[in-house]
Protein backbone atom coordinates (compact mmCIF):
# COMPACT_ATOMS: atom_id res chain seq x y z
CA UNK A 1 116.99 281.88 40.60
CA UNK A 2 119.06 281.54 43.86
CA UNK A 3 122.78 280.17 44.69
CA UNK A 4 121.18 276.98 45.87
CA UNK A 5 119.60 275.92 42.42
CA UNK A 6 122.61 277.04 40.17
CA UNK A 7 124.60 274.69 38.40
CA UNK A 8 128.47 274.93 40.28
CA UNK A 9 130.13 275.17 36.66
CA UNK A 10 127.60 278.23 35.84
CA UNK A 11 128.88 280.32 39.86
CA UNK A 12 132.25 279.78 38.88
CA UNK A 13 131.61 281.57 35.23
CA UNK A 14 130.63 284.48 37.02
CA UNK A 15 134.39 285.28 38.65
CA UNK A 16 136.12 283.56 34.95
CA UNK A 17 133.86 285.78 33.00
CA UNK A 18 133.48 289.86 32.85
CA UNK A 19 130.32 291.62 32.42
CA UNK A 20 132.37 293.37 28.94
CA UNK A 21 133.58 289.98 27.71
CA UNK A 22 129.87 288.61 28.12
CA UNK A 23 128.92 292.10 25.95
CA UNK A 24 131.33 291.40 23.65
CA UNK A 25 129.79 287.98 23.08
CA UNK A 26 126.50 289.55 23.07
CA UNK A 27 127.24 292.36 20.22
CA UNK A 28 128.60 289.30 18.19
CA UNK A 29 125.71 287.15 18.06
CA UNK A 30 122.89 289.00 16.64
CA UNK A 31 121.86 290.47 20.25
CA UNK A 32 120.82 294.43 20.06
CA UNK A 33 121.88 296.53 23.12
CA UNK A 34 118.60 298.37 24.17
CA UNK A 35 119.53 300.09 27.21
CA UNK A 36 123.00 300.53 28.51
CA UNK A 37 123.08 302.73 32.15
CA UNK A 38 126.19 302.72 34.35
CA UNK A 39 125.17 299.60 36.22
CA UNK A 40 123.46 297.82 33.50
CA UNK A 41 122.56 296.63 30.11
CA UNK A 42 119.06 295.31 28.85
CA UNK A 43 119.96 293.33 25.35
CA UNK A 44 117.52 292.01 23.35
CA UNK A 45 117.25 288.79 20.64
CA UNK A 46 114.81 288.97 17.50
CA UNK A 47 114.82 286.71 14.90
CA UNK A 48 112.26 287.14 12.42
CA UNK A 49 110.41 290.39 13.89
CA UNK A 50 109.69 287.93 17.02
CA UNK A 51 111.06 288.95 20.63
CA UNK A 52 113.08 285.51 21.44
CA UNK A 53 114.77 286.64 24.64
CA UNK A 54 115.55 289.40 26.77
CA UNK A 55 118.65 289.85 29.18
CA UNK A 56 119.84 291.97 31.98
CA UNK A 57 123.70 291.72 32.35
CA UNK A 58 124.70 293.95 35.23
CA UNK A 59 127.61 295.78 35.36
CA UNK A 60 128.50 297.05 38.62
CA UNK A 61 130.10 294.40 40.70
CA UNK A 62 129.80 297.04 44.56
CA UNK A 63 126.05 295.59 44.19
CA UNK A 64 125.53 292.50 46.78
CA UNK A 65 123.61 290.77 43.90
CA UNK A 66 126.08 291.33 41.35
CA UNK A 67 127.20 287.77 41.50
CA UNK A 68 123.69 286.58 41.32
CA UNK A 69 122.48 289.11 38.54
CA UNK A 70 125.37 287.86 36.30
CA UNK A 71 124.70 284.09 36.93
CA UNK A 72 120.91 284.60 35.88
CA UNK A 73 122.26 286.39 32.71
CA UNK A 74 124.74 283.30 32.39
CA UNK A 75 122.27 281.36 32.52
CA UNK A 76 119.71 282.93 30.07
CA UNK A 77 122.62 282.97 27.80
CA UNK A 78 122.85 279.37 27.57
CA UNK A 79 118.98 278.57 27.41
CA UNK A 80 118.38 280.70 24.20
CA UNK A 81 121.77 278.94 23.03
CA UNK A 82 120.84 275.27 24.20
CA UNK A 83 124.62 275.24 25.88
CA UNK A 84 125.65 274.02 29.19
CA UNK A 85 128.47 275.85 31.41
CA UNK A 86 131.51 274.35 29.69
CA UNK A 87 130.35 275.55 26.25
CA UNK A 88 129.08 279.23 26.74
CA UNK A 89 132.58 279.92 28.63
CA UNK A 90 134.47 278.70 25.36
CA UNK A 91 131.52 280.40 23.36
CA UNK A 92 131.73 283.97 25.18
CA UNK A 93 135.52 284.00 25.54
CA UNK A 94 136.24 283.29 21.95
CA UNK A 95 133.61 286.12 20.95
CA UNK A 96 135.39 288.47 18.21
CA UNK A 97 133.74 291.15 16.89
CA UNK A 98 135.38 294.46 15.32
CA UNK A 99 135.70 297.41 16.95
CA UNK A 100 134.06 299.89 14.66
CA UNK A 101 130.52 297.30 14.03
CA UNK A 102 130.59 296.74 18.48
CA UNK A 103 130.62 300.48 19.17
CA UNK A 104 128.02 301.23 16.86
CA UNK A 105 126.11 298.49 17.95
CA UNK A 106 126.81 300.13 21.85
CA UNK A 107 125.68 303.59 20.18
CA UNK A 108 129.53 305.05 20.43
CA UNK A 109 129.18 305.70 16.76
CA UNK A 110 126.39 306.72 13.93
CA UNK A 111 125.97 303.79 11.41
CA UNK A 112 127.92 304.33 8.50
């Protein structure tokens, strides 16, 4: 996807919205981090043993695509939720999750 077929309300997410709020939001709704490096994450959605979607939220803002990276995973976040703009910011941003359930879901800590 490039800048000139985004949705305005879905760029301006990408400077109201951080890559750990979006993970936050991610760890709370049934996503599964697969891969977390220091300039990425890959997380993953399965409902009923079937793959639904895939994501790569990038993490490293020094990258010239940063901006882009993080609107495509924007927007993937709102096609597997049916949500436009307006409604994933208010979605991600009020994403709670304990502390203790998000790091083991990160792999900080063994499940109990």
């Amino acid at each position: 996807m490039n800048r000139s077929t985004q949705e305005p309300s879905l760029l301006e997410l990408t400077t109201a919205l951080t890559p750990a709020t979006v993970s936050r939001f991610l760890a709370s709704n049934a996503w599964n981090l697969e891969y977390r490096g220091q300039v990425k994450e890959v997380w993953r959605l399965v409902e009923g043993g079937n793959l639904i979607a895939r994501i790569m939220l990038p993490l490293d803002p020094d990258f010239a695509d940063h901006s882009d990276r993080f609107c495509d995973a924007l927007h993937a976040i709102g096609r597997v939720n049916d949500c436009d703009a307006d409604q994933r910011y208010e979605r991600i941003v009020a994403a709670k999750v304990d502390a203790s359930s998000l790091r083991r879901r990160l792999g900080d800590l063994p499940e109990a």
